[in-house]
Protein backbone atom coordinates (compact mmCIF):
# COMPACT_ATOMS: atom_id res chain seq x y z
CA UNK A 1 7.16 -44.88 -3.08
CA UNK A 2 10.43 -43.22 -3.22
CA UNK A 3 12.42 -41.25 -0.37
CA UNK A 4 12.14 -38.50 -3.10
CA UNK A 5 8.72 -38.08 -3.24
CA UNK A 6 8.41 -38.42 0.17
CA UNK A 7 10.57 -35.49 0.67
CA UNK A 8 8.87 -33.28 -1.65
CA UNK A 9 5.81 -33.21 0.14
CA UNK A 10 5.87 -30.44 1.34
CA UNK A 11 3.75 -13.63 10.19
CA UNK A 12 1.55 -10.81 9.63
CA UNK A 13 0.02 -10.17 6.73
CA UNK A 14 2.31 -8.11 4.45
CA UNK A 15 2.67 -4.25 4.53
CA UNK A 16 1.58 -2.64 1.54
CA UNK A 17 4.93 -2.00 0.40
CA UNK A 18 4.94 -6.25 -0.50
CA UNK A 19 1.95 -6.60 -3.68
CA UNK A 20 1.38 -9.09 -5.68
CA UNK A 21 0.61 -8.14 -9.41
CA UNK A 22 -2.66 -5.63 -10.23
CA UNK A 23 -5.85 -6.27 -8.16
CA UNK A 24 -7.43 -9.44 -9.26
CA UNK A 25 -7.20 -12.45 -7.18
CA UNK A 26 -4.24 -13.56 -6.05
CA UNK A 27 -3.38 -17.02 -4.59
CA UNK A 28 -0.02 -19.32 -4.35
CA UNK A 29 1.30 -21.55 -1.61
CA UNK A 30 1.21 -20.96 1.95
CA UNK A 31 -1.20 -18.64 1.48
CA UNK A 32 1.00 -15.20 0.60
CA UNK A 33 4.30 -14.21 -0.26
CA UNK A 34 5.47 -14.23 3.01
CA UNK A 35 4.93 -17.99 3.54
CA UNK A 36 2.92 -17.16 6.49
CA UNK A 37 0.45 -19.74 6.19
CA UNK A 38 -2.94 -17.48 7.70
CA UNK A 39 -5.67 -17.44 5.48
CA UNK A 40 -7.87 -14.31 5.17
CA UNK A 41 -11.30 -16.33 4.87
CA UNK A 42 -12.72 -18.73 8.05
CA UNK A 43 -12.78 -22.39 7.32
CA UNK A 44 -15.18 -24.84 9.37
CA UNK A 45 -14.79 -25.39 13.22
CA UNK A 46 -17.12 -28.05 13.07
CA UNK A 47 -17.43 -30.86 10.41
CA UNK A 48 -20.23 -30.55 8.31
CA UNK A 49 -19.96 -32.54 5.20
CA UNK A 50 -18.42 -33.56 1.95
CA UNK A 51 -18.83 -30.98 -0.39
CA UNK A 52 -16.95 -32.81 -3.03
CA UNK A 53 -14.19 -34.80 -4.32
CA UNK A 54 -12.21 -35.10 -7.58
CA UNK A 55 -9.88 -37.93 -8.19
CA UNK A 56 -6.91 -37.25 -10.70
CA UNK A 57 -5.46 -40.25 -12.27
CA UNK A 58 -1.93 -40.11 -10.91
CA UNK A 59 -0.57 -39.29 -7.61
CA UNK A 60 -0.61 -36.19 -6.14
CA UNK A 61 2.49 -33.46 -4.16
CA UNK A 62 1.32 -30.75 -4.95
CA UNK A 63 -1.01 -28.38 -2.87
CA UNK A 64 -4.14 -27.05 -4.19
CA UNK A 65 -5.04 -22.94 -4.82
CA UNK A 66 -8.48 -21.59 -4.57
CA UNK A 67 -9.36 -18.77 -6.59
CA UNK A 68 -12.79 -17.49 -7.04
CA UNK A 69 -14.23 -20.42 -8.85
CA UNK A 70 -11.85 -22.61 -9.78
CA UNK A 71 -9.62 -24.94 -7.62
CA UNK A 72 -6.09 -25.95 -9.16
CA UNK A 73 -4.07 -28.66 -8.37
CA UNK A 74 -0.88 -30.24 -9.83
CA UNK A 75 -0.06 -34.12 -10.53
CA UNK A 76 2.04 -36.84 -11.51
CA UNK A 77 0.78 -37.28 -14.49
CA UNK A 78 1.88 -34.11 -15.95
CA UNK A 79 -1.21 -32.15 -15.93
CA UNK A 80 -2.39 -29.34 -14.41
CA UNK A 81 -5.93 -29.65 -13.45
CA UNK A 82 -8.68 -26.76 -12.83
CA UNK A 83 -11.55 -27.82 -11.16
CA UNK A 84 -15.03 -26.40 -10.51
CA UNK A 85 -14.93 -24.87 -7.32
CA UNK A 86 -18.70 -25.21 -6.75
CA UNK A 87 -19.24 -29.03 -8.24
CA UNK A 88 -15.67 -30.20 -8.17
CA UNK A 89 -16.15 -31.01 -12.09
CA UNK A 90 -13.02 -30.87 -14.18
CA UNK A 91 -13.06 -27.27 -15.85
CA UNK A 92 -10.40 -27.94 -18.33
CA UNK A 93 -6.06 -28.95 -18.21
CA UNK A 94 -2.79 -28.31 -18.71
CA UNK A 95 -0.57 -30.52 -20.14
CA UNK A 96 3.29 -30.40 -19.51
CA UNK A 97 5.75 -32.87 -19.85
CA UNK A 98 6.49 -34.21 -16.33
CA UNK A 99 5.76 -34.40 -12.45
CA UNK A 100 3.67 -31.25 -10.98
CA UNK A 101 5.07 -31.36 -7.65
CA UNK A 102 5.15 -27.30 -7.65
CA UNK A 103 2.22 -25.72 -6.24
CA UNK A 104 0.60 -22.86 -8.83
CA UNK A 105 0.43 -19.37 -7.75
CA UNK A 106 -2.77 -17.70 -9.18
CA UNK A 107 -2.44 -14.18 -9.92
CA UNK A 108 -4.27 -11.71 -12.24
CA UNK A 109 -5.91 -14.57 -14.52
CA UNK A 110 -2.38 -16.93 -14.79
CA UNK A 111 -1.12 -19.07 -13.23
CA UNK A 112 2.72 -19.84 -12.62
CA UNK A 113 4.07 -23.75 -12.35
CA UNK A 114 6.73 -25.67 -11.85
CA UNK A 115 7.44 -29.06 -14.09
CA UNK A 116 9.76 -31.89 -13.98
CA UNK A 117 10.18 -31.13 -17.44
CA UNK A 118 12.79 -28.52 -16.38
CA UNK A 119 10.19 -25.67 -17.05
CA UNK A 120 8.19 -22.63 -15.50
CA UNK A 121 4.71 -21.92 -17.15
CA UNK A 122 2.83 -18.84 -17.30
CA UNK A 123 -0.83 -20.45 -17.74
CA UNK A 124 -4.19 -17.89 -19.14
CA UNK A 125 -7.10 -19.05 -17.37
CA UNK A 126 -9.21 -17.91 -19.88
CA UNK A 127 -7.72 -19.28 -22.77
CA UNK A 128 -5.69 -22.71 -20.84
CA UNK A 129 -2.78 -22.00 -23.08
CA UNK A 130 0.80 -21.52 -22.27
CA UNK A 131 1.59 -17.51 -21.83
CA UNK A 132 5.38 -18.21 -21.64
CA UNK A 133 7.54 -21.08 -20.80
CA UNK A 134 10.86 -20.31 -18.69
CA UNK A 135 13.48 -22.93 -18.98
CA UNK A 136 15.83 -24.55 -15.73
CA UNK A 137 18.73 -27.06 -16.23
CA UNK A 138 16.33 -29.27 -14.20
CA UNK A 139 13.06 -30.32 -12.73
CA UNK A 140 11.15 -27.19 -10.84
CA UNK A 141 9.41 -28.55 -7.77
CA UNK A 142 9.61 -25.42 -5.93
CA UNK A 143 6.33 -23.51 -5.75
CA UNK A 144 6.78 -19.80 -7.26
CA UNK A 145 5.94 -16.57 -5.45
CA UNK A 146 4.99 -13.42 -7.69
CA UNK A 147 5.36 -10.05 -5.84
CA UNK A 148 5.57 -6.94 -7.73
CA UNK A 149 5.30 -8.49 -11.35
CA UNK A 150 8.36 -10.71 -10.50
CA UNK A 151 8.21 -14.73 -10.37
CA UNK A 152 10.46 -15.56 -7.72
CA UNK A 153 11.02 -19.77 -7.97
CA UNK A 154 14.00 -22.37 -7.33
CA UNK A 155 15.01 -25.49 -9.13
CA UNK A 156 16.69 -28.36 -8.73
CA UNK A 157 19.53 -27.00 -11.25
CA UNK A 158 20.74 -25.42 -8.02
CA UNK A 159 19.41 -21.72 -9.06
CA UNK A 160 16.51 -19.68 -8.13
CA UNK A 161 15.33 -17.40 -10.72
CA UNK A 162 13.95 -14.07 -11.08
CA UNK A 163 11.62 -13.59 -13.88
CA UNK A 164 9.36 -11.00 -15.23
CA UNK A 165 5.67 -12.11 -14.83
CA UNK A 166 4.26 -10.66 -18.32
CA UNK A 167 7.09 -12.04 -20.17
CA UNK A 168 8.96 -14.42 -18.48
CA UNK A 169 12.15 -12.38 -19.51
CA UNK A 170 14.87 -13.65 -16.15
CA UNK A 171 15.68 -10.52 -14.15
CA UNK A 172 18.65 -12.24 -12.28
CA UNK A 173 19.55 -15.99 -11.21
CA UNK A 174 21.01 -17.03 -7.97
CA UNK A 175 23.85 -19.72 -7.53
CA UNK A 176 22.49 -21.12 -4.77
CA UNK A 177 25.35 -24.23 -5.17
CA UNK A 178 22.42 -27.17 -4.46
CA UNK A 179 19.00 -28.53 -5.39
CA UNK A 180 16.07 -26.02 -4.18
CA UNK A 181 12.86 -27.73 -3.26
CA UNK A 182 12.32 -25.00 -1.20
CA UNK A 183 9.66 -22.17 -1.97
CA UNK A 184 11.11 -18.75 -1.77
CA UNK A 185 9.40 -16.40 0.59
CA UNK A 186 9.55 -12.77 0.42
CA UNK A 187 9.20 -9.57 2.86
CA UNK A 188 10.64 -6.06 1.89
CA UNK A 189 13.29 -6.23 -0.13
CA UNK A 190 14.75 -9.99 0.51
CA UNK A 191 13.63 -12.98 -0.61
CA UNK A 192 14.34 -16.37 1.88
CA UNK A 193 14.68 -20.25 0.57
CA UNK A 194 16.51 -23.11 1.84
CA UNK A 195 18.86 -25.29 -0.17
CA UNK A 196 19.46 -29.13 -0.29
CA UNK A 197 23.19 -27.98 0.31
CA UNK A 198 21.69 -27.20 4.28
CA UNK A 199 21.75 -23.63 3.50
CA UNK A 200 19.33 -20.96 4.34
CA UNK A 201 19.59 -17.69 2.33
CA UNK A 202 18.36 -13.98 1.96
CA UNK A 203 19.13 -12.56 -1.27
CA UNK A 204 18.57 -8.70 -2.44
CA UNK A 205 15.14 -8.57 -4.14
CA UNK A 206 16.73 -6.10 -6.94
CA UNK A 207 20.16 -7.30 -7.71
CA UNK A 208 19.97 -11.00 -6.73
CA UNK A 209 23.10 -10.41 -4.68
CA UNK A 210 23.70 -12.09 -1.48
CA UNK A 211 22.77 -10.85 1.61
CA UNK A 212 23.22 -13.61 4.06
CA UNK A 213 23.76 -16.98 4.67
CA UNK A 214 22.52 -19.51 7.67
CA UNK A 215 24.32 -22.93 7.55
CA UNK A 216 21.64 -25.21 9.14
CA UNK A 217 24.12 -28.52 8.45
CA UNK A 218 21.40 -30.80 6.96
CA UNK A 219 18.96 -29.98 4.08
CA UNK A 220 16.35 -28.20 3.64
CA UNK A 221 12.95 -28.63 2.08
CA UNK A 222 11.06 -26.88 4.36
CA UNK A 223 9.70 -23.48 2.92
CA UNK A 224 10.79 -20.62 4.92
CA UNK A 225 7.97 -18.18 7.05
CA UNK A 226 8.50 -14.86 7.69
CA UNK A 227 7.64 -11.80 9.92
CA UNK A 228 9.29 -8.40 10.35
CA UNK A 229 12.02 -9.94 12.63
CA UNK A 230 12.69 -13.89 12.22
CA UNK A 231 12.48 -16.45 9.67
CA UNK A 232 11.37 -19.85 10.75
CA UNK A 233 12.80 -23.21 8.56
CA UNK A 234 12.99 -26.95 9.37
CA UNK A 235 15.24 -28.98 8.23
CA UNK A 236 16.23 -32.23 7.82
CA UNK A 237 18.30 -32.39 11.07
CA UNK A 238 15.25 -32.77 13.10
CA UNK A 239 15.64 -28.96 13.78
CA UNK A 240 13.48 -26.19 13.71
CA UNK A 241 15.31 -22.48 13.58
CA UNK A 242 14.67 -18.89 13.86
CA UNK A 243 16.61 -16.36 12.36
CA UNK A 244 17.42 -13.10 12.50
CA UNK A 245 16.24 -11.38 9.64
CA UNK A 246 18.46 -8.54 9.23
CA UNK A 247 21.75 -10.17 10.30
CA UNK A 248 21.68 -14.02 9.78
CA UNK A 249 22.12 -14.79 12.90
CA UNK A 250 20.06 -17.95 15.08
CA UNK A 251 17.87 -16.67 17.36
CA UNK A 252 16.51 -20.06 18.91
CA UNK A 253 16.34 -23.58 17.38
CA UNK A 254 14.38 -26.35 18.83
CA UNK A 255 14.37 -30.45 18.48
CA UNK A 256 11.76 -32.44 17.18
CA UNK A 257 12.05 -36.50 17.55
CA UNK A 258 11.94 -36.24 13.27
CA UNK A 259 12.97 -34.51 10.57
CA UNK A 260 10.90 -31.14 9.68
CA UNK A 261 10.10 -31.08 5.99
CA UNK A 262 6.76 -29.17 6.87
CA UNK A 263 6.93 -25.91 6.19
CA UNK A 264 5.66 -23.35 9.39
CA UNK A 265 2.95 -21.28 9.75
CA UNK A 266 2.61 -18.03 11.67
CA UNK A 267 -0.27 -16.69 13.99
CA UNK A 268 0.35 -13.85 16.34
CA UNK A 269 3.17 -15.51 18.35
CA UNK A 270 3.08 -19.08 17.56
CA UNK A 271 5.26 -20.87 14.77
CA UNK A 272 3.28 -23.98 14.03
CA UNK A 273 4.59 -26.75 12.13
CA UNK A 274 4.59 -31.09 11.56
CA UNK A 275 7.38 -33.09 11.48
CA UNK A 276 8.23 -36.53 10.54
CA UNK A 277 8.04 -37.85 14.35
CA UNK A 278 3.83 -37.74 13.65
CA UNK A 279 3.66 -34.41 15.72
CA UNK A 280 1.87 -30.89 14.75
CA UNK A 281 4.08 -28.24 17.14
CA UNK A 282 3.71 -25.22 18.17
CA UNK A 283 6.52 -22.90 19.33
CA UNK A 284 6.61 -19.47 21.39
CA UNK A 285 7.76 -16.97 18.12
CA UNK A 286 9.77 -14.90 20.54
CA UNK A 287 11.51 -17.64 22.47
CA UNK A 288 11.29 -21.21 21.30
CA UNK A 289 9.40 -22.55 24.15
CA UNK A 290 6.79 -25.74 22.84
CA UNK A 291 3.00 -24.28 23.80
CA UNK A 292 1.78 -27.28 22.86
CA UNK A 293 1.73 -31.03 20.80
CA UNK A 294 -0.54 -32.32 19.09
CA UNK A 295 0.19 -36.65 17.76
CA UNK A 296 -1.52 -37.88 14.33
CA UNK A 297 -0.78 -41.32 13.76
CA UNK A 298 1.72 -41.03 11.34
CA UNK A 299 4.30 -38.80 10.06
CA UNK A 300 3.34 -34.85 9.03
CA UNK A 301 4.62 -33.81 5.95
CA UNK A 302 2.13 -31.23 5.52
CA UNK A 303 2.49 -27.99 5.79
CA UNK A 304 -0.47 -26.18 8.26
CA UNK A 305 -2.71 -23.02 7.29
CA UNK A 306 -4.17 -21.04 10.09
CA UNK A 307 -7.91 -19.19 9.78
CA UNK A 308 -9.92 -18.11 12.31
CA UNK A 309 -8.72 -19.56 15.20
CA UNK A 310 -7.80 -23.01 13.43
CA UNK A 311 -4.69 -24.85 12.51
CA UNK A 312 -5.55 -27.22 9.83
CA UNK A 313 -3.22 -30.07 8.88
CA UNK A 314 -2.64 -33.40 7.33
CA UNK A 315 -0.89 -36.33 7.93
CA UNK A 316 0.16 -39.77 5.95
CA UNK A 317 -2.33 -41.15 8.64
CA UNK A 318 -4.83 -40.37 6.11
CA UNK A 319 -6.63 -37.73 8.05
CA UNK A 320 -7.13 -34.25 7.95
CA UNK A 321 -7.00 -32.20 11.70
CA UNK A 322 -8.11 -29.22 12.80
CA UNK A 323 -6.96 -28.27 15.53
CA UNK A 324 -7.43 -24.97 18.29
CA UNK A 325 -4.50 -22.62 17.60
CA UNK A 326 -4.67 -21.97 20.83
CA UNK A 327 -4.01 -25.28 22.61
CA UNK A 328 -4.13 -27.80 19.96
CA UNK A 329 -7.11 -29.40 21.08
CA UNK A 330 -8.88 -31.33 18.32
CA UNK A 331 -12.08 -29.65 16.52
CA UNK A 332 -12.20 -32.55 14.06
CA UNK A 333 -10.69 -34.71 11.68
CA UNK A 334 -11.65 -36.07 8.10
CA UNK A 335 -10.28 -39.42 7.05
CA UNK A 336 -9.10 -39.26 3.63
CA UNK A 337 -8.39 -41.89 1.01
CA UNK A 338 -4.97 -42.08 1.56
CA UNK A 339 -1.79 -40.28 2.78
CA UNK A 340 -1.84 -36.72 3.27
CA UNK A 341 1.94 -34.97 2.14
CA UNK A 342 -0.03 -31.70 0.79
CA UNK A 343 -1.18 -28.22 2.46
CA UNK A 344 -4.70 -27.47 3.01
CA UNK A 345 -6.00 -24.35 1.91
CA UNK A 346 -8.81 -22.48 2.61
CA UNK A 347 -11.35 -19.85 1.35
CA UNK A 348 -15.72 -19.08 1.44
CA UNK A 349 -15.53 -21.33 4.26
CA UNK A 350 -14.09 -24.68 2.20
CA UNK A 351 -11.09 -26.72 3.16
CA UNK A 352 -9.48 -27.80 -0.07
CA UNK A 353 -6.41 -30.51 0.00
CA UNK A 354 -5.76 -33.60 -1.83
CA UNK A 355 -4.38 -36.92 -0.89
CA UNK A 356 -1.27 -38.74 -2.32
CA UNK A 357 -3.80 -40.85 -4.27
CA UNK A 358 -5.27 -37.94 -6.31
CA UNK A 359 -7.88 -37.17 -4.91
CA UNK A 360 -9.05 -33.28 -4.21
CA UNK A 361 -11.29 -33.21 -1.38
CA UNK A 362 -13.56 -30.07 -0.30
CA UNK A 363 -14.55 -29.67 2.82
CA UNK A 364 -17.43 -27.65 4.93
C-alpha cells in the first residue's frame, strides 16, 4: 500500500441560519456541515450482532452515508455503490473513471462525489445517472459539503470550488496554492479546510475571498470541526490546534506521539480525535487539557462520530471501538476483516463503516 493512500484515509449542531438544500434527507461526511462529527440517531452501547456485510471488489477510503434506505459507499474501483440498507444487497452503481476516495454527501435525492478522474458528480438516486459533472485540474478526494444549494469541495489541483448544486454552474474558486485532501467545513458565513501546503484557511462563503490564514508548518489532511468559537485540525506535525474563529489566531495546540490525519469530533466540551501513535484522544474544548486516552493496537486513521453518549472509531488494528465519551472506557469492539482508515456513521440504531478490503459492515 502506498503512503498516499494511507494518508487519505481520513460542535453544536448548526443554527438555522446554516441549511442544507430543501427538506429531504440530508447526509455527507462527518455527519453535517460543520464537521462536527455527532450524529442525531443512537447507535448500539452493547454489541448485538451482524446485521450485514457487503464486500466491494476493490479497496475501500472512502466513508459510508446512510440515508433512509440506502447506504453509499465509494471505491477503488471507480464505482459508486448503493446498497440496501435493510439486506445490504447491491441496489444499483455508479461508474466513474477513477479512485472514490471522496465521501458522497446525500442531499435532496443526489448525491455529490469526488473522482480521481479529476471530476465532481451530481448523482439522481432515482434514476443512477449523472445530473452534472464539474471538472478539477486533478483528482477530487476531498468529501463535498452542500449548504444552502452550494457544493463546497477541494481538489488536489490546489483549488476549492464553489458550485451551484442544481447545476453545477462554479460560483467562485479559491487558490488555495497546494493539494486539498481536506473536507471543507462550514459555519455562518466561512467555510474552513486545510491544505497540503500546512495551511489552514477561512474563506468568505459569498465572495470566496480570504479571510484568514493559520500556518500550521506541516500538512494537513485532517478535516477541520467547528463550533461558534474554535476550529479544531490535526496535522501532520503530530499537532492538534484550536483556532480562533473570528481572528486566526491559536488558541491551544497539543502533541500527540503521531501524526493526526483523523479528523475531530465535537461533543459538548470535548474534541475527540485518533492519531497515527494508535491513540483515540480526547481534549478539554476550552483549554487543551487530555481528559482521557484510549490505545487500539494500531494506528487511527479514522475519523470518530459521537451519538448518544458514544465515541465510535476504527483503527488499522482491524477493529471497530466504542468507546464512553465520557471516560473512554470500552463498550465494545467488532473485529473487522481488515484495516479500518474510514469513519463510522450512524443512524436507526446501525453502525455502518467499511474496511480497507471492501467490505461494508452494519452493525447493531
Amino acid at each position: 500500500m502506498s503512503n498516499r493512500q494511507l494518508l487519505i484515509a481520513g460542535v453544536a449542531i448548526l443554527p438555522l441560519l446554516l441549511t442544507s438544500c430543501g427538506s429531504g434527507t440530508t447526509a455527507m461526511f462527518r455527519g453535517d456541515p460543520t464537521h462536527s462529527g455527532s450524529m442525531s440517531d443512537a447507535g448500539p452501547t452493547t454489541l448485538d450482532t451482524l446485521k450485514w456485510k457487503y464486500t466491494a471488489p476493490d479497496k475501500v477510503y472512502s466513508s459510508p452515508v446512510a440515508g433512509d434506505k440506502e447506504v453509499y459507499l465509494g471505491s477503488n474501483d471507480g464505482y459508486l455503490y448503493a446498497v440496501n440498507a435493510d439486506t445490504g444487497i447491491l441496489n444499483w452503481k455508479f461508474q466513474t473513471e477513477g479512485n472514490v476516495e471522496s465521501t458522497p454527501a446525500l442531499v435532496d435525492g443526489v448525491l455529490y462525489v469526488g473522482s480521481w478522474d479529476n471530476s465532481l458528480y451530481a448523482i439522481n438516486t432515482e434514476t443512477h445517472g449523472t445530473k452534472w459533472k464539474f471538472p478539477t485540474q486533478g483528482p477530487v478526494s476531498s468529501s463535498p459539503v452542500v449548504v444552502d444549494d452550494v457544493v463546497y469541495f477541494g481538489s488536489e489541483d490546489g483549488h476549492v470550488y464553489a458550485v451551484e448544486a442544481e447545476t453545477g454552474y462554479e460560483k467562485w474558486r479559491f487558490d488555495a496554492k497546494g493539494g486539498v485532501y481536506s473536507s471543507p467545513a462550514v459555519y455562518g458565513d466561512h467555510v474552513f479546510f486545510g491544505t497540503m501546503a500546512g495551511y489552514l484557511f477561512s474563506v468568505d462563503i459569498k465572495s470566496g475571498q480570504e479571510f484568514w490564514r493559520f500556518n500550521a508548518q506541516q500538512k494537513i489532511h485532517s478535516s477541520p470541526a467547528v463550533d461558534g468559537d474554535r476550529v479544531y485540525v490535526g496535522t501532520d506535525a503530530k499537532v492538534v490546534h484550536a483556532i480562533n474563529i473570528r481572528t486566526g489566531q491559536e488558541i491551544w495546540q497539543k502533541k500527540t506521539a503521531g501524526q493526526v490525519l483523523s479528523s475531530p469530533a465535537l461533543d459538548n466540551d470535548r474534541v475527540i480525535v485518533g492519531s497515527k501513535d494508535g491513540y483515540v484522544y480526547s481534549f478539554d474544548a476550552g483549554n487543551g487539557s487530555r481528559q482521557w486516552e484510549f490505545r487500539t493496537e494500531g494506528p487511527v486513521f479514522s475519523a470518530p462520530v459521537v451519538a448518544s453518549g458514544t465515541v465510535y472509531i476504527g483503527s488499522t488494528d482491524t477493529h471497530m471501538y466504542a468507546l464512553t465519551t465520557a471516560r473512554g472506557n470500552l463498550r465494545w469492539k467488532y473485529r473487522s476483516d481488515n484495516k479500518i482508515y474510514s469513519s463510522p456513521t450512524v443512524k436507526d440504531g446501525v453502525v455502518y463503516f467499511s474496511s480497507v478490503n471492501g467490505s461494508l459492515y452494519a452493525i447493531q
